[in-house]
C-alpha atoms as a PDB file:
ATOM      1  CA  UNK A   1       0.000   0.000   0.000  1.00  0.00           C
ATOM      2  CA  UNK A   2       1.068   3.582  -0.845  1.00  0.00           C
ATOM      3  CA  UNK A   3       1.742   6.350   1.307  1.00  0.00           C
ATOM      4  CA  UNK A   4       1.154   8.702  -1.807  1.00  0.00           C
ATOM      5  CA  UNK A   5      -0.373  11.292  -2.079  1.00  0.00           C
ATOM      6  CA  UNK A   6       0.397  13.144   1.404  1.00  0.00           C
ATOM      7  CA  UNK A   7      -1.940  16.009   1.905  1.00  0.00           C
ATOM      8  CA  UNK A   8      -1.842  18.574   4.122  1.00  0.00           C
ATOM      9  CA  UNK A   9      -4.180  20.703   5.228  1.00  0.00           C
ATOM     10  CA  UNK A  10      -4.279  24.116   7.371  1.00  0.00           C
ATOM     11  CA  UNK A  11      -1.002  22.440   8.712  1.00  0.00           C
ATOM     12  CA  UNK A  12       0.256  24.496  11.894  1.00  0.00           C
ATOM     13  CA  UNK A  13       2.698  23.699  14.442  1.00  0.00           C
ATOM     14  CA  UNK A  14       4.051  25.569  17.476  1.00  0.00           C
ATOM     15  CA  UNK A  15       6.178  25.315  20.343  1.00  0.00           C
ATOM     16  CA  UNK A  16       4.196  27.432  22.891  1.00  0.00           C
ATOM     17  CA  UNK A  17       3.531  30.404  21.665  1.00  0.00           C
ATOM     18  CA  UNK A  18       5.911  30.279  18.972  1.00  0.00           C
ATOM     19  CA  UNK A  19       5.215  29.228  15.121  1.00  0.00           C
ATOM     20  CA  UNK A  20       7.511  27.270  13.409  1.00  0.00           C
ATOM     21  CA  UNK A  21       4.935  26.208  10.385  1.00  0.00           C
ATOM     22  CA  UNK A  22       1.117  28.346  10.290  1.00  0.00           C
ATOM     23  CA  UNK A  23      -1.463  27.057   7.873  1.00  0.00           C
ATOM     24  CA  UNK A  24       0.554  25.117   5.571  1.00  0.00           C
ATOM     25  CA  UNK A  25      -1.361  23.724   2.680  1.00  0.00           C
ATOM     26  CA  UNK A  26       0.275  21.219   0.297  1.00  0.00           C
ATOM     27  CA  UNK A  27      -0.065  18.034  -1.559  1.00  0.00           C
ATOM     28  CA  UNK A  28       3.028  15.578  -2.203  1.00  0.00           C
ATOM     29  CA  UNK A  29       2.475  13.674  -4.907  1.00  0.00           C
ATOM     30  CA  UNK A  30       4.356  10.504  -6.789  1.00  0.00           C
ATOM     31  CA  UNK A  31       6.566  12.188  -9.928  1.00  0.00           C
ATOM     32  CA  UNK A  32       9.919  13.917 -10.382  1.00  0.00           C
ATOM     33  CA  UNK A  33      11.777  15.578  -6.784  1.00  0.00           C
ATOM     34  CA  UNK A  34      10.093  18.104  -4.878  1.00  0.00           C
ATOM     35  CA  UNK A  35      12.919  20.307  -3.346  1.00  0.00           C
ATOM     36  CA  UNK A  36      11.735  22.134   0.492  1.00  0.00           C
ATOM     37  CA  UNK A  37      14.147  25.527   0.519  1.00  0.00           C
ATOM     38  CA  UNK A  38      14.164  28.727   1.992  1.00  0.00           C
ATOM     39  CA  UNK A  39      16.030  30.153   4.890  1.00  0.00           C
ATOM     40  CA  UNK A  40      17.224  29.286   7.970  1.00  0.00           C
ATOM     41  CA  UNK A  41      14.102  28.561  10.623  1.00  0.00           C
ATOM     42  CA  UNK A  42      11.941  28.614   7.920  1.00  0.00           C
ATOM     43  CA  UNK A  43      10.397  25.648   9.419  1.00  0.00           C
ATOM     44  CA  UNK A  44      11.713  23.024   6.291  1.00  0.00           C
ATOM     45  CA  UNK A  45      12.944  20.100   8.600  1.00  0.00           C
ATOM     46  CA  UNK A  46       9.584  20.506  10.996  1.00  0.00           C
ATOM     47  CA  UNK A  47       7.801  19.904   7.723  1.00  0.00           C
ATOM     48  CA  UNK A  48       9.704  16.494   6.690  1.00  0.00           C
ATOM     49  CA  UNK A  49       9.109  15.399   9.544  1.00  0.00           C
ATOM     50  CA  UNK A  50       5.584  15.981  10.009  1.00  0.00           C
ATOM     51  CA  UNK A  51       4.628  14.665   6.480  1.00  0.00           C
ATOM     52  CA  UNK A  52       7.323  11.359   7.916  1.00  0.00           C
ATOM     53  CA  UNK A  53       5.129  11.011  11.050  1.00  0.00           C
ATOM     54  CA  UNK A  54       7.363  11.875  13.558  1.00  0.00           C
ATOM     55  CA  UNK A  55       5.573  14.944  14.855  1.00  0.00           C
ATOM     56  CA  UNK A  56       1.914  15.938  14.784  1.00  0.00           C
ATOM     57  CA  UNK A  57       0.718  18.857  13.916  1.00  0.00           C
ATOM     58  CA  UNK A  58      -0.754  21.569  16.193  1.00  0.00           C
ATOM     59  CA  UNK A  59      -3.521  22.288  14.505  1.00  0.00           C
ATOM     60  CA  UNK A  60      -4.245  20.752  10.608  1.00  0.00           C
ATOM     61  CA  UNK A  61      -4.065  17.001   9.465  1.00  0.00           C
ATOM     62  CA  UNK A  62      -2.170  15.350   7.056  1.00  0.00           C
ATOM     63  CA  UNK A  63      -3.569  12.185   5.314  1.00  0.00           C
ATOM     64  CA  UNK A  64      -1.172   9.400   3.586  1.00  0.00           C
ATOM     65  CA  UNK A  65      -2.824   8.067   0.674  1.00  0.00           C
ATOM     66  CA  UNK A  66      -6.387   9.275   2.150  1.00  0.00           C
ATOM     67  CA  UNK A  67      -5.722   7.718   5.590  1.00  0.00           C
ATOM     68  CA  UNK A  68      -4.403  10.090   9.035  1.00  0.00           C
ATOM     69  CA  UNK A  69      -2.620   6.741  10.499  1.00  0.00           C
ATOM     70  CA  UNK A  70       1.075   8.178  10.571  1.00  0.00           C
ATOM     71  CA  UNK A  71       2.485   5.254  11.010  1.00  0.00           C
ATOM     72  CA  UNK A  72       4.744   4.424   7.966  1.00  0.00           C
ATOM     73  CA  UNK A  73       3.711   1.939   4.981  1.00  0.00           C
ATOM     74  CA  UNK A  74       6.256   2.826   2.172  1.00  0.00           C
ATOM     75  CA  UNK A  75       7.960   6.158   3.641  1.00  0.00           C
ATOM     76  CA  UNK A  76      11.347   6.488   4.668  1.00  0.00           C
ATOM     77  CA  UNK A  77      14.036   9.385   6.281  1.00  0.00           C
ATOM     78  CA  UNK A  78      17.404   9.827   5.817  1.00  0.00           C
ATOM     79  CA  UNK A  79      18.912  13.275   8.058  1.00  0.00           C
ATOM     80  CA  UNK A  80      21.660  15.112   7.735  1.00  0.00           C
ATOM     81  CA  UNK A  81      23.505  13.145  10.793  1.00  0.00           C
ATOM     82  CA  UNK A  82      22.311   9.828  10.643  1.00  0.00           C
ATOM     83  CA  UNK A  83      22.894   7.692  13.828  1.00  0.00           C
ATOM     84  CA  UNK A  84      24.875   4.359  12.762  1.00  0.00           C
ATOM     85  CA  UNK A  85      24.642   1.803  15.096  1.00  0.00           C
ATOM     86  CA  UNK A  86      27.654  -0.007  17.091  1.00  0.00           C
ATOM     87  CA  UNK A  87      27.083  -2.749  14.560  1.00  0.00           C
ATOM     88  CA  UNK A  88      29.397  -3.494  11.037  1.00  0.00           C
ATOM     89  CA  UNK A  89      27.976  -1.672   8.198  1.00  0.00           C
ATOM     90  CA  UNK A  90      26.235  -5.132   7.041  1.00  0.00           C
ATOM     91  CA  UNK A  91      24.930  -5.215  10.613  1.00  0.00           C
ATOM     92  CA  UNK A  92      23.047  -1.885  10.507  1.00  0.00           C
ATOM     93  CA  UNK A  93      21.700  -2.646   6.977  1.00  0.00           C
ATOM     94  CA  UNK A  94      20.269  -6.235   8.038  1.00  0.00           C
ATOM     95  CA  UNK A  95      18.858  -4.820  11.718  1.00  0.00           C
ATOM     96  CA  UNK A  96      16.896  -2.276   8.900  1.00  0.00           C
ATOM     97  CA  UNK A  97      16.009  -5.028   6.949  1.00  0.00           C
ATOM     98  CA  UNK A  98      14.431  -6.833   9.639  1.00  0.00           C
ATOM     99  CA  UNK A  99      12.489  -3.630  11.215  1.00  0.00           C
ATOM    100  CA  UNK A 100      11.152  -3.177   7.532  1.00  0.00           C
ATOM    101  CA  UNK A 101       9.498  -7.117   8.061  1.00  0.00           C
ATOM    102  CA  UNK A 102      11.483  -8.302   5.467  1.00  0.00           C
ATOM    103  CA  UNK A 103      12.336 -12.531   5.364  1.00  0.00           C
ATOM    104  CA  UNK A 104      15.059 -13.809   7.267  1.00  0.00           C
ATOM    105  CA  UNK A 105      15.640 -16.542   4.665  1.00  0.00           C
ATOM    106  CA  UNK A 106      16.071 -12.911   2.284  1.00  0.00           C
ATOM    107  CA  UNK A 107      17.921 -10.578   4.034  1.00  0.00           C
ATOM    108  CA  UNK A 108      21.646 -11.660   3.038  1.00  0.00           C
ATOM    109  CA  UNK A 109      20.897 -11.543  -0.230  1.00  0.00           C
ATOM    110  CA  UNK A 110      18.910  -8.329  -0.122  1.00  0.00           C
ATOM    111  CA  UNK A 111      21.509  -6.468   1.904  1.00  0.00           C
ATOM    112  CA  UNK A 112      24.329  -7.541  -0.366  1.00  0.00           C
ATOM    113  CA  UNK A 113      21.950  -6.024  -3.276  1.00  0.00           C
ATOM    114  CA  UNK A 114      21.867  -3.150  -1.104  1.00  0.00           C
ATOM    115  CA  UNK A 115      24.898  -2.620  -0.272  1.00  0.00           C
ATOM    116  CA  UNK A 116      26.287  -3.037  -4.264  1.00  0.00           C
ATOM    117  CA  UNK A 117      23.870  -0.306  -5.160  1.00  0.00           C
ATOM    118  CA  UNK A 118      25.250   2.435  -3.037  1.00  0.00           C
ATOM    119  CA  UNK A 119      29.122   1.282  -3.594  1.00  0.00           C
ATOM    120  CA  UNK A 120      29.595  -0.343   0.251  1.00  0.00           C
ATOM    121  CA  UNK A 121      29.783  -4.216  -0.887  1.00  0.00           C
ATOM    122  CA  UNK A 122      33.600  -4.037   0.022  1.00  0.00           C
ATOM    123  CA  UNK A 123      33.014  -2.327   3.702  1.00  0.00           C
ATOM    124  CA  UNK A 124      30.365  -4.871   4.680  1.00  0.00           C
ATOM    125  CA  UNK A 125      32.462  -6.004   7.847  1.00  0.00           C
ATOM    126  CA  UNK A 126      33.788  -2.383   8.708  1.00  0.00           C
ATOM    127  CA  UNK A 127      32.505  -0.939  11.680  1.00  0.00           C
ATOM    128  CA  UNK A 128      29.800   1.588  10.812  1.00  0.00           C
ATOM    129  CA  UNK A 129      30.889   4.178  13.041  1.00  0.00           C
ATOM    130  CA  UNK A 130      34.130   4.098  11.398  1.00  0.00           C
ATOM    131  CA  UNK A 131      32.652   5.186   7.719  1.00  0.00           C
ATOM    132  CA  UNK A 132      33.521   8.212   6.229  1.00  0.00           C
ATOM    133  CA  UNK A 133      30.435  10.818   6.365  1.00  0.00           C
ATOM    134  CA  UNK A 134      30.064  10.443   2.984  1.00  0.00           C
ATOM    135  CA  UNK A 135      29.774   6.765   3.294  1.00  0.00           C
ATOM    136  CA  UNK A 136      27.532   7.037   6.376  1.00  0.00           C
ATOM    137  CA  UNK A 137      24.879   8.483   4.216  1.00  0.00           C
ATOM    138  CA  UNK A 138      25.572   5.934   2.044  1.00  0.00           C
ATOM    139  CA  UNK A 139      24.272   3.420   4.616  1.00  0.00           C
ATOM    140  CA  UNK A 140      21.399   5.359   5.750  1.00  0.00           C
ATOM    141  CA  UNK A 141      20.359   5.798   2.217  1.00  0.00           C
ATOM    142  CA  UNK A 142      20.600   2.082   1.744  1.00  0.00           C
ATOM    143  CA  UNK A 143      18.832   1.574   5.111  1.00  0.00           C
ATOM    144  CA  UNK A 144      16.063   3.541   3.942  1.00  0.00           C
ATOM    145  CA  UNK A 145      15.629   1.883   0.693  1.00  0.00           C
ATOM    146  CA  UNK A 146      15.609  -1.289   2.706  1.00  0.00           C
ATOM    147  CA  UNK A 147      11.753  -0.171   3.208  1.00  0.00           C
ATOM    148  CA  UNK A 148      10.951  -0.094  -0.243  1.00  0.00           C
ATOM    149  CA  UNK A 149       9.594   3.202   0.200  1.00  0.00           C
ATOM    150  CA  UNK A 150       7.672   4.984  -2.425  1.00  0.00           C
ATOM    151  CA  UNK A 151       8.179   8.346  -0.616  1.00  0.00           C
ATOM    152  CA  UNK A 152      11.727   8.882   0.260  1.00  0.00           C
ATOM    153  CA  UNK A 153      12.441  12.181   2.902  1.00  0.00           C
ATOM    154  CA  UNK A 154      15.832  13.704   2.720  1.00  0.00           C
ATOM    155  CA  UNK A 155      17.291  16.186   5.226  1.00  0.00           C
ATOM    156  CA  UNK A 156      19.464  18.259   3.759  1.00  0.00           C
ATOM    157  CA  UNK A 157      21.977  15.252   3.366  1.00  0.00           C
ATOM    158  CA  UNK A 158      25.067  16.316   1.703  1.00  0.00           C
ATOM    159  CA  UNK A 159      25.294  19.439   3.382  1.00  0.00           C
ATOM    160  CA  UNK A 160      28.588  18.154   5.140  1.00  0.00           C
ATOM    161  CA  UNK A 161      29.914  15.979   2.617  1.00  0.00           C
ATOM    162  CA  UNK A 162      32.634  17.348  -0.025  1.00  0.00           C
ATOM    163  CA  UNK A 163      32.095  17.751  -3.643  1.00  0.00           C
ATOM    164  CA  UNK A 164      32.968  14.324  -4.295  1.00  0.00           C
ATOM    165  CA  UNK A 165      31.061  12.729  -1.645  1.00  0.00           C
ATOM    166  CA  UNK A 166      27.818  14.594  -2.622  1.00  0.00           C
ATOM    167  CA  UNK A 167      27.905  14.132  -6.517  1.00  0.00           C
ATOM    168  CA  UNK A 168      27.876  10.148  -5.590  1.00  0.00           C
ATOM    169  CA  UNK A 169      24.827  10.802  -2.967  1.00  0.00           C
ATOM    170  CA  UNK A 170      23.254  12.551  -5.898  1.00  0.00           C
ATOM    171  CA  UNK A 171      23.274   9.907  -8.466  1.00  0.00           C
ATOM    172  CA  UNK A 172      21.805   7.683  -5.929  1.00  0.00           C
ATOM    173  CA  UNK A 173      19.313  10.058  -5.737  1.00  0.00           C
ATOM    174  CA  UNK A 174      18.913   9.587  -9.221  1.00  0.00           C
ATOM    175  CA  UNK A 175      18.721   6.022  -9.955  1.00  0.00           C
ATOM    176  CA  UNK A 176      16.136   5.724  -7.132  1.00  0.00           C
ATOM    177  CA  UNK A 177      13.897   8.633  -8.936  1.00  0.00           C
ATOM    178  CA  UNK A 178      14.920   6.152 -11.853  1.00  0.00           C
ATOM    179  CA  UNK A 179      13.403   3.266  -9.339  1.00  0.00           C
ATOM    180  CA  UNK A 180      10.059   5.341  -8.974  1.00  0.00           C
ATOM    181  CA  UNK A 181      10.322   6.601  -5.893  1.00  0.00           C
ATOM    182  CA  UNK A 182       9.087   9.856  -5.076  1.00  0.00           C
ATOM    183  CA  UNK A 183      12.277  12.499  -3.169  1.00  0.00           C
ATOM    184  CA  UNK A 184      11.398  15.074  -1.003  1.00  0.00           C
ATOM    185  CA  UNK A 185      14.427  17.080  -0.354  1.00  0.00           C
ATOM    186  CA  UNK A 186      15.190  19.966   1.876  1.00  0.00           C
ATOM    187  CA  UNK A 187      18.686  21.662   0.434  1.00  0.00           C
ATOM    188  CA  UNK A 188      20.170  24.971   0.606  1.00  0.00           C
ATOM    189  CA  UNK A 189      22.438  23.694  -2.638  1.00  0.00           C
ATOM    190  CA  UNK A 190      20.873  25.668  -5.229  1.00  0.00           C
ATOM    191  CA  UNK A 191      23.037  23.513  -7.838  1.00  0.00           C
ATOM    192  CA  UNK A 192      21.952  20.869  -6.588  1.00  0.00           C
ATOM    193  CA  UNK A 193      18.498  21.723  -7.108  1.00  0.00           C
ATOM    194  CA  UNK A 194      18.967  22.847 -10.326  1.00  0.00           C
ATOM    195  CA  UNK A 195      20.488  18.960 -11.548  1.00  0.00           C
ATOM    196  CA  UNK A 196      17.897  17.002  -9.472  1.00  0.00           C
ATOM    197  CA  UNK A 197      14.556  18.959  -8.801  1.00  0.00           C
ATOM    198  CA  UNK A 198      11.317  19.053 -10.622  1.00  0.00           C
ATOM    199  CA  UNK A 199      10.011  21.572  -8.279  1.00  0.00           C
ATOM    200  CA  UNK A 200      10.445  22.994  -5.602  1.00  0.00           C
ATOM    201  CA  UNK A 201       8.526  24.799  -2.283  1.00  0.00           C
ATOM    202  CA  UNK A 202       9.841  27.617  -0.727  1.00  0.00           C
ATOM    203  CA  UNK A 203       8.961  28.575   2.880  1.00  0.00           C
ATOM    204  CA  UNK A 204       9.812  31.219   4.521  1.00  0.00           C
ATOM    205  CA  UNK A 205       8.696  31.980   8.375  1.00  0.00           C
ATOM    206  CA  UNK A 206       6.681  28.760   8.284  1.00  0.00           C
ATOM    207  CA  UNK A 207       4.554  29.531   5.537  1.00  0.00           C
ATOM    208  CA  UNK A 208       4.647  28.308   2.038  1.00  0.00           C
ATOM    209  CA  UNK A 209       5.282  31.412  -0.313  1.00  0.00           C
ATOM    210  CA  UNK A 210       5.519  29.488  -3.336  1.00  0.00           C
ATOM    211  CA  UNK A 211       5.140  26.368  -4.850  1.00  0.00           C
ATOM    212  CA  UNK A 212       5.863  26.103  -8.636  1.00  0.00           C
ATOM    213  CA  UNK A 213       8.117  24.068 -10.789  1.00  0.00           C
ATOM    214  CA  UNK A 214      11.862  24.437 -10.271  1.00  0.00           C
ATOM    215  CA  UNK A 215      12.274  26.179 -14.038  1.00  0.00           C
ATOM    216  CA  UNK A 216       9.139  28.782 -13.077  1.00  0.00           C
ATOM    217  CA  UNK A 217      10.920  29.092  -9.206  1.00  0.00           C
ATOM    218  CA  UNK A 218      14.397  29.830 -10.838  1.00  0.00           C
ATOM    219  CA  UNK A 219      13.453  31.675 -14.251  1.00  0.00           C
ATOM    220  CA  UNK A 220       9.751  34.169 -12.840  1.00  0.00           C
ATOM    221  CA  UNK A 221       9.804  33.486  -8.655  1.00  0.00           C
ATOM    222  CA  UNK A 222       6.880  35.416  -7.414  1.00  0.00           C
ATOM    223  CA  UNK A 223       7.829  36.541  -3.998  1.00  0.00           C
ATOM    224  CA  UNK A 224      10.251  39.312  -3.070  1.00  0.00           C
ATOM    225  CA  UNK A 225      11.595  36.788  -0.330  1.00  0.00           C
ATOM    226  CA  UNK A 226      12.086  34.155  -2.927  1.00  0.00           C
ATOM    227  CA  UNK A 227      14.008  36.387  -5.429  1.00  0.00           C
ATOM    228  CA  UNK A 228      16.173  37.569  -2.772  1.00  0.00           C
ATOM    229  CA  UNK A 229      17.183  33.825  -1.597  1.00  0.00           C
ATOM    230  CA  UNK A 230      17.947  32.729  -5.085  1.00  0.00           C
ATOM    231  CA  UNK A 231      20.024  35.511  -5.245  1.00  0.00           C
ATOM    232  CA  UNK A 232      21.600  34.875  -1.723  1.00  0.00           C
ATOM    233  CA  UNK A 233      20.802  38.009  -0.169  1.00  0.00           C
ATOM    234  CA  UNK A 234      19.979  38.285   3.289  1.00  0.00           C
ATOM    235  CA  UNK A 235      16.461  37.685   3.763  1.00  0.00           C
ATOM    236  CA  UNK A 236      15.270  39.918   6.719  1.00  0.00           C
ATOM    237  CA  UNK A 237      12.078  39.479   8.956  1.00  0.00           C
ATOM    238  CA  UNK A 238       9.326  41.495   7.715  1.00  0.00           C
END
C-alpha cells in the first residue's frame, strides 16, 4: 500500500507560543523531486518530519494516501547526521532489513543487493561508526531503501559531505527517482536543485510562499523573499 499522495491541510505547528509552520497547505504527490528551501528557521525540517510522522501537527491534518494513520507503509528518512549503530555496516543494513518485516531466509541476499547499489559491498564487515560521512549516508540511504519506500524524505543530506562525496549521494538520488520513488528534499544547494529537482517549495517563516516548478521558481519566482534567496541576499524578517 502507498503512502502517496500526502496532503496537508491548514497544517500548523508551534512550540508554545511560537510558530515554526502556520497554515501550511500542500499536496506531495508521486513524480519527479520536490525540493523544500528557503532560509534558515523557515520551518523546512519541521515539515519532513511531520509529512514522515514523527511529529503531529498543532492544529491541521495530514492524510497518507487518504488515511491520518502516521504510522509508515512505504515512507522512509534519511537526516543530515544519521545515527549508525555499534554494529558493522552489514549489521546496521540487516537490523533495517528486519524492522522493515522483510524474510530472514532474504535478508543476506537483499543487503548484499543493497549494499552493491550504493558502492559499500567491500566495507560490509567495517565498523559503521568508522565510515567516512560520505559513506555514512551511504548506509542510511541504503537503510532507507531497505523499506521499499515509495516516498523517500531527505534532510538536507550532503550538506557536510565534499564535492565528491555529494555528486555520488546525488546519483543515488537519481537512480532511485529512476526506481520510482518519489524524493522530497530539503537543500540549501541551489546547484543541486537545479540537476535534481522538478520543483520545488519555498517557505519562509513557516509559511509556504511558493510552490511552482523548479524552471518557473528559478526563471519568474513570485515573492520578493524568494528572489532575494535565489540571489543569496539576506532575507530579513518582515
Amino acid at each position: 500500500m502507498s503512502d502517496l499522495p500526502v496532503t496537508l491541510t491548514k497544517v500548523t505547528y508551534a512550540i508554545g507560543e511560537t510558530s515554526i509552520l502556520r497554515d501550511v497547505d500542500l499536496v506531495v504527490r508521486a513524480g519527479a523531486p520536490t525540493f523544500v528551501v528557503g532560509p534558515n528557521g523557515s520551518g523546512k525540517s519541521t515539515l519532513l518530519r511531520l509529512i514522515m510522522g514523527l511529529m503531529t501537527p498543532t492544529a491541521g491534518t495530514i492524510e497518507w494516501a487518504g488515511a491520518c494513520d502516521p504510522a509508515p507503509r512505504r515512507r522512509a528518512m534519511v537526516f543530515q547526521h544519521p545515527v549508525m549503530l555499534r554494529r558493522s555496516v552489514a549489521g546496521n543494513l540487516l537490523y533495517a532489513l528486519e524492522q522493515a518485516g522483510v524474510e530472514k531466509s532474504l535478508r543476506d541476499r537483499r543487503c548484499g543487493e543493497l549494499l552493491q547499489k550504493v558502492g559499500l559491498a567491500d566495507l560490509a564487515d567495517r565498523p559503521a561508526r568508522r565510515l567516512s560521512g560520505g559513506e555514512r549516508q551511504k548506509l542510511a540511504f541504503a537503510r532507507a531503501l531497505a523499506r521499499s519506500p515509495d516516498l523517500l524524505i531527505l534532510d538536507e543530506p550532503t550538506a557536510s559531505l565534499d564535492p565528491s562525496a555529494t555528486l555520488a549521494l546525488e546519483r543515488l538520488i537519481a537512480q532511485a527517482v529512476s526506481d520510482g520513488i518519489k524524493i522530497l528534499m530539503a537543500s540549501h544547494d541551489l546547484g543541486q536543485m537545479r540537476r535534481l529537482a522538478g520543483d520545488v517549495v519555498f517557505l519562509h517563516r513557516g509559511r509556504i510562499l511558493e510552490s511552482a516548478s523548479a524552471k518557473d521558481f528559478f526563471e519568474q519566482p513570485v515573492s520578493a523573499q524568494a528572489s532575494a534567496f535565489l540571489r543569496g541576499d539576506l532575507i530579513l524578517e518582515d
